[in-house]
Protein backbone atom coordinates (compact mmCIF):
# COMPACT_ATOMS: atom_id res chain seq x y z
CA UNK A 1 -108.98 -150.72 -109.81
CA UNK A 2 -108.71 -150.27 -105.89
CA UNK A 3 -111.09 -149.96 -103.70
CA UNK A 4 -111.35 -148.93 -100.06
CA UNK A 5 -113.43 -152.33 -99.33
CA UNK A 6 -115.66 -154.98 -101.04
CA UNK A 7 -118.40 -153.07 -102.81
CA UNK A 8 -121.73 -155.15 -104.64
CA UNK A 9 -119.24 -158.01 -105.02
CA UNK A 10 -116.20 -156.00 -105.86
CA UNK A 11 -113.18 -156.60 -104.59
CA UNK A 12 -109.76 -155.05 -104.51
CA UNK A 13 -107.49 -156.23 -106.68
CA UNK A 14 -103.40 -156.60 -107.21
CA UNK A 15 -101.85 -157.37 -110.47
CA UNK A 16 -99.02 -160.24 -109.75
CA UNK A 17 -96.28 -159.80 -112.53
CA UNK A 18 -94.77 -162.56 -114.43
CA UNK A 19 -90.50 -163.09 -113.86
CA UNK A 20 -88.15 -165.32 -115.49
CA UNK A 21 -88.23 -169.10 -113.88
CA UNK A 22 -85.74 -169.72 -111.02
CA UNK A 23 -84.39 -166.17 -111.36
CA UNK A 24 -85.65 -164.37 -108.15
CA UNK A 25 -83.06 -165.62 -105.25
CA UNK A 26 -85.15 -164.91 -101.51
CA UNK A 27 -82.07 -163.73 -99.19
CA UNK A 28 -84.97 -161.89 -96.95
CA UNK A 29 -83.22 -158.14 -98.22
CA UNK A 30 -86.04 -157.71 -100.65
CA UNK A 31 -83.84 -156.21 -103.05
CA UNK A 32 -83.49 -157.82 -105.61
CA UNK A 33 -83.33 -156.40 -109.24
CA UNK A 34 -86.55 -158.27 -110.23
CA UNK A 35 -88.46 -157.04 -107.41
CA UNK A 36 -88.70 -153.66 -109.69
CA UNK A 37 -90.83 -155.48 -112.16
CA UNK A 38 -93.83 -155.92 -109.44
CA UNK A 39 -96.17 -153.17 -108.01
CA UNK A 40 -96.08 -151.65 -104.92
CA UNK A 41 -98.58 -152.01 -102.84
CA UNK A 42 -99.14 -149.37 -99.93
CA UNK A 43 -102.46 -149.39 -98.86
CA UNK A 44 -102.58 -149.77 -95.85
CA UNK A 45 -104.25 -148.65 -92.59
CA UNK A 46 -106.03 -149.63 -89.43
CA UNK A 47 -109.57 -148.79 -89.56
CA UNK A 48 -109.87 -149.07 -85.94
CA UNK A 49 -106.80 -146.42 -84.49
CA UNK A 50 -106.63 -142.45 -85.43
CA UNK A 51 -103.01 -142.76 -85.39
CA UNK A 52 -101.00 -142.64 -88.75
CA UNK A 53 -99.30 -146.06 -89.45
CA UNK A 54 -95.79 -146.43 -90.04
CA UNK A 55 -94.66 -147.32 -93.92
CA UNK A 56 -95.32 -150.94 -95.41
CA UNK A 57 -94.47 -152.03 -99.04
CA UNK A 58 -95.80 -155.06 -99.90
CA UNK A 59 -94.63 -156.83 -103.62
CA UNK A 60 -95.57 -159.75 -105.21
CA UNK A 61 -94.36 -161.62 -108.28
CA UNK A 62 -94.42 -165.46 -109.90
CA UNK A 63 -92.79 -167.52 -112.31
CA UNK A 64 -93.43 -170.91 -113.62
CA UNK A 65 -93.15 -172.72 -110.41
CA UNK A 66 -93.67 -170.26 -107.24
CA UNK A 67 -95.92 -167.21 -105.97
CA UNK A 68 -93.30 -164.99 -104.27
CA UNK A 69 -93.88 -162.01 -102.03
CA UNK A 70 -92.01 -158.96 -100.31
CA UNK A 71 -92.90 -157.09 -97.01
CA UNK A 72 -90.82 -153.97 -96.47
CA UNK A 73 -92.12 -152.41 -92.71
CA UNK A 74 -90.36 -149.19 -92.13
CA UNK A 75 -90.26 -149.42 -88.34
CA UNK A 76 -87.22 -149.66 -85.97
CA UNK A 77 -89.00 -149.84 -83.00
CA UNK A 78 -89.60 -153.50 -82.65
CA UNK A 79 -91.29 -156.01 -80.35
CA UNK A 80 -90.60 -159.50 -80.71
CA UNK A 81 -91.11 -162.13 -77.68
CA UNK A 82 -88.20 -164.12 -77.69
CA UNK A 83 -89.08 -166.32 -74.62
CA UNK A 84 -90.01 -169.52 -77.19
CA UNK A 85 -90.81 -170.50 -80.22
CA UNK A 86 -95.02 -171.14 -79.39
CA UNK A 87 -98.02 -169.58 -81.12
CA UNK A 88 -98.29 -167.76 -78.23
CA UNK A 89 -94.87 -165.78 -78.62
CA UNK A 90 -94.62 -165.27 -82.24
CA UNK A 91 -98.83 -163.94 -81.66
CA UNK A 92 -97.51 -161.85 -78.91
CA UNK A 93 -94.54 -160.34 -81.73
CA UNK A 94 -94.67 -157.87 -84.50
CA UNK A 95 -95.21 -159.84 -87.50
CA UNK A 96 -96.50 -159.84 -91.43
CA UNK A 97 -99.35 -162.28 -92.90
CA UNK A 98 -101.25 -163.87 -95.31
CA UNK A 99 -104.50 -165.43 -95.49
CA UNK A 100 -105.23 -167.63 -98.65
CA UNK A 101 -109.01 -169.05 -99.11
CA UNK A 102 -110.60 -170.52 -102.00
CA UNK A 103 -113.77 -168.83 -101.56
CA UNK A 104 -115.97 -166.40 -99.23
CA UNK A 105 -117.11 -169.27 -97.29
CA UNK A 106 -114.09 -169.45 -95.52
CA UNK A 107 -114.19 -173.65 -95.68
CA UNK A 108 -110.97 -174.06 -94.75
CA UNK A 109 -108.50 -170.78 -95.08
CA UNK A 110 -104.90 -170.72 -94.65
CA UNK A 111 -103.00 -168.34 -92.63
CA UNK A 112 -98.67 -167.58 -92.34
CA UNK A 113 -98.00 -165.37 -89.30
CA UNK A 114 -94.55 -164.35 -89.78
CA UNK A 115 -92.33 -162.17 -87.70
CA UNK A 116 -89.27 -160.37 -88.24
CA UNK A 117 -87.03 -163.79 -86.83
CA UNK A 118 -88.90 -165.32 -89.85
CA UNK A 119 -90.89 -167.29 -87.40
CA UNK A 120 -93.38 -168.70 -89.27
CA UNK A 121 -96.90 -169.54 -87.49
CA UNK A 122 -98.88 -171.16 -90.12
CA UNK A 123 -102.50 -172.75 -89.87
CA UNK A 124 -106.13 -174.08 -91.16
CA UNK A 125 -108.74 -172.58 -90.09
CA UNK A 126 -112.54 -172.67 -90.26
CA UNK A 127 -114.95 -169.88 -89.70
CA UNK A 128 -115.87 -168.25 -86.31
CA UNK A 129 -111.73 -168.54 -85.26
CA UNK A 130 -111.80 -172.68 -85.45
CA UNK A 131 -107.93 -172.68 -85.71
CA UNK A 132 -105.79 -175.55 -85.89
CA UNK A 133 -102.44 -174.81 -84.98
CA UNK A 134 -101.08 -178.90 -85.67
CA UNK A 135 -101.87 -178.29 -89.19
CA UNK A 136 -98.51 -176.64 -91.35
CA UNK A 137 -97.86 -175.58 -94.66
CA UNK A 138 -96.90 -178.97 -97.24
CA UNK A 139 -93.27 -179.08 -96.58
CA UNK A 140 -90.62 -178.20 -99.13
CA UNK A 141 -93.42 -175.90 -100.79
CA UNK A 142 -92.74 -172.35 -98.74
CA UNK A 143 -89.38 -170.84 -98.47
CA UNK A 144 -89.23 -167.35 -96.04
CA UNK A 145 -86.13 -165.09 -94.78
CA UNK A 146 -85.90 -162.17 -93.02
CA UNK A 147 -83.71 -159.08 -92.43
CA UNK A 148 -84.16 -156.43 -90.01
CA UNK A 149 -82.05 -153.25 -90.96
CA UNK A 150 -81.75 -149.72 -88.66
CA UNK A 151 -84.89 -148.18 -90.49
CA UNK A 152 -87.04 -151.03 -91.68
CA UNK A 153 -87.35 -154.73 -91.32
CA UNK A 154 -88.31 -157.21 -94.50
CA UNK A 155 -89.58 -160.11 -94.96
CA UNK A 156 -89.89 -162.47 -98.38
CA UNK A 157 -90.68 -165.74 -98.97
CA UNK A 158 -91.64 -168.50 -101.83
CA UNK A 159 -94.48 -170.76 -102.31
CA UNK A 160 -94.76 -173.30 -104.77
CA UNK A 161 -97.82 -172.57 -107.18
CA UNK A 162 -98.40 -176.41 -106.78
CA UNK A 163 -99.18 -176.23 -103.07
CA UNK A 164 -101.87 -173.06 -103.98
CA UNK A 165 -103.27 -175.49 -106.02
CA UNK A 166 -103.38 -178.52 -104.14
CA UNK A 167 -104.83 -176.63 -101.29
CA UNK A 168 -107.34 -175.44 -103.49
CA UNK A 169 -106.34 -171.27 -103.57
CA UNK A 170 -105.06 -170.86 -106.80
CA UNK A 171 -108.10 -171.07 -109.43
CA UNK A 172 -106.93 -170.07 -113.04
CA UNK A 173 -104.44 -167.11 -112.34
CA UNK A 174 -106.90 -166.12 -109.46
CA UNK A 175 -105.62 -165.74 -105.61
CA UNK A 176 -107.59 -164.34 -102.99
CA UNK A 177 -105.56 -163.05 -100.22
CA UNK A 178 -105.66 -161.52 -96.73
CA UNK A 179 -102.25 -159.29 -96.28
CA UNK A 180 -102.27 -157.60 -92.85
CA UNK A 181 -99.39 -156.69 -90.02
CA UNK A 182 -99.68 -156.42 -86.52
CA UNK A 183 -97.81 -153.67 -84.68
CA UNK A 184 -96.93 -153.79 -81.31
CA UNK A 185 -96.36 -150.86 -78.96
CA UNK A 186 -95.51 -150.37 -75.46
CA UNK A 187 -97.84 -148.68 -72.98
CA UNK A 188 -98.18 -146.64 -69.86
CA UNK A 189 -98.36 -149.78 -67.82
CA UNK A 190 -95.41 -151.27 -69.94
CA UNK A 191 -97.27 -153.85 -71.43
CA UNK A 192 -97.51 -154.43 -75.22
CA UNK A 193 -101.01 -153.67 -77.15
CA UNK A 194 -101.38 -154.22 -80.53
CA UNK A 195 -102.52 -151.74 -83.37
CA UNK A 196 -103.97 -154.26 -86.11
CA UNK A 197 -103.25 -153.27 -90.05
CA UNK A 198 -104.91 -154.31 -93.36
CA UNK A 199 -104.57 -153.52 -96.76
CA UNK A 200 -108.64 -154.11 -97.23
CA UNK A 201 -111.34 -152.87 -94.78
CA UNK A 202 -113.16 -155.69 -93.19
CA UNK A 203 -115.88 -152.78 -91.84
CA UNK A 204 -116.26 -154.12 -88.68
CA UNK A 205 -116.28 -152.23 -85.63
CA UNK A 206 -113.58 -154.13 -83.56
CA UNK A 207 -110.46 -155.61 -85.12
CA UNK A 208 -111.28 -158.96 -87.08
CA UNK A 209 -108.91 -160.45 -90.12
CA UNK A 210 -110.70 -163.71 -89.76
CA UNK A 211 -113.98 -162.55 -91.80
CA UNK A 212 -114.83 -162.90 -95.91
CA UNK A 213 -114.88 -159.05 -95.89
CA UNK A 214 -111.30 -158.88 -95.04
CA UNK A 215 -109.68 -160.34 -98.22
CA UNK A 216 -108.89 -158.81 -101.78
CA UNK A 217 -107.78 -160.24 -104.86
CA UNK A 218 -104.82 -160.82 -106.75
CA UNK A 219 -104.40 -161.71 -110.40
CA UNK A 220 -101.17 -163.62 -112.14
CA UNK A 221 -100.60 -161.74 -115.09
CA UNK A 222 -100.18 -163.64 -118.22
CA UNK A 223 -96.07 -163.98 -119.33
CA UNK A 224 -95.35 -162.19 -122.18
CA UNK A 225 -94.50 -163.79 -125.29
C-alpha cells in the first residue's frame, strides 16, 4: 500500500525482492537482467515547487549477503561542482540519497549523498542537523558506480546486510529509509538553487529530509523456496 505521507502510524512501504546470491554485478548502468525482478519506484515529487519534476526510477533488490539499489534520473542537464572533493562541493552538486535509521527517534541516522561522479558523502547524524561529517560508512561494506548517459544519469550501489545490521537499521527484514534527490538549476543571476525531491512527504512547510516524517519503509521479501 502507498501512501502520500505517514498517516496514524502508517507508513509507505516498498517491497525489496529476493535475487540469487552474488548474481547482480553493480557496473553503475543499472541494467542488469535482474534489475527486472524489483519494483519500480516513481513516486516522487517536491512538495515545496509547482514545477513538474524530471523522471526518477528508483529499484531495490537483496540477496543473501547485500541490500542493493538503482537510481535512474532522466535529466541531461547537470550540475556538478567539480572544484574538490569536500562536503561542500558534492552538497553544492546534483546528487541521489539515502537515509537509514533504526527508529523515529532519529538516535543516530545514516545518510549517503551521492552524485553522478559517484561521490559519495556519507554521515551520522543526530536530530536537529547534528551532522558528523568524520564519521563514514564501515569500509569494504558499500560498493557504488555511476554512469551518466545523453538522457539520464544512474547510479547503483551495494551494501552488505551485515553493516545494516551492525549499525542497527536492518530489524527482521525491516528497513526504514529516506530516498530523496536534489536538483540543481541555474538562475537569472547564474547561480545554482536547488529544487529538493522525496519519495515521502515530510509535510513541512520549507524543505527538510532530516525529520521522522520524511522516511518510509521497505520490506525484504522472503526467498522463495
Amino acid at each position: 500500500m502507498y501512501l502520500r505521507h505517514t498517516i496514524h502510524g502508517y507508513m509507505k512501504n516498498y517491497k525489496i525482492e529476493y535475487v540469487p546470491e552474488n548474481q547482480l554485478i553493480i557496473d553503475g548502468e543499472s541494467n542488469h537482467e535482474l534489475w527486472e525482478n524489483a519494483h519500480v519506484l516513481s513516486e516522487f515529487y517536491s512538495p515545496w515547487e509547482p514545477e513538474e519534476i524530471k523522471k526518477i526510477e528508483f529499484r531495490a533488490l537483496y540477496d543473501s549477503n547485500n541490500f542493493y539499489f538503482s537510481f535512474k534520473v532522466y535529466d541531461h542537464e547537470l550540475y556538478i561542482d567539480l572544484k574538490d572533493d569536500t562536503v561542500e562541493s558534492i552538497g553544492n552538486s546534483d546528487r541521489v540519497e539515502l537515509f537509514f535509521r533504526a527508529d523515529s527517534k532519529l538516535n543516530p541516522y545514516y545518510c549517503l549523498e551521492i552524485d553522478p561522479q559517484v561521490r559519495i558523502m556519507d554521515f551520522r547524524a543526530l536530530p536537529n542537523k547534528n551532522f558528523d561529517f568524520d564519521w563514514n560508512w564501515p569500509k569494504g561494506h558499500i560498493d557504488v558506480k555511476s554512469a551518466i548517459e545523453t538522457t539520464h544519469f544512474s547510479v547503483e550501489g551495494a551494501i552488505s546486510l551485515s553493516s545494516l545490521r551492525e549499525l542497527g537499521l536492518l530489524n527482521g527484514k525491516r528497513l526504514e529509509v529516506g530516498v530523496f534527490r536534489a536538483k540543481y538549476t541555474k538562475t537569472e543571476k547564474g547561480d545554482y538553487e536547488p529544487t529538493w525531491i522525496t519519495w515521502v512527504d515530510p509535510q513541512t512547510p520549507e524543505p527538510n529530509f532530516h525529520i521522522a516524517s520524511s522516511f518510509g519503509s521497505m520490506e525484504l521479501k522472503y526467498k522463495k523456496r
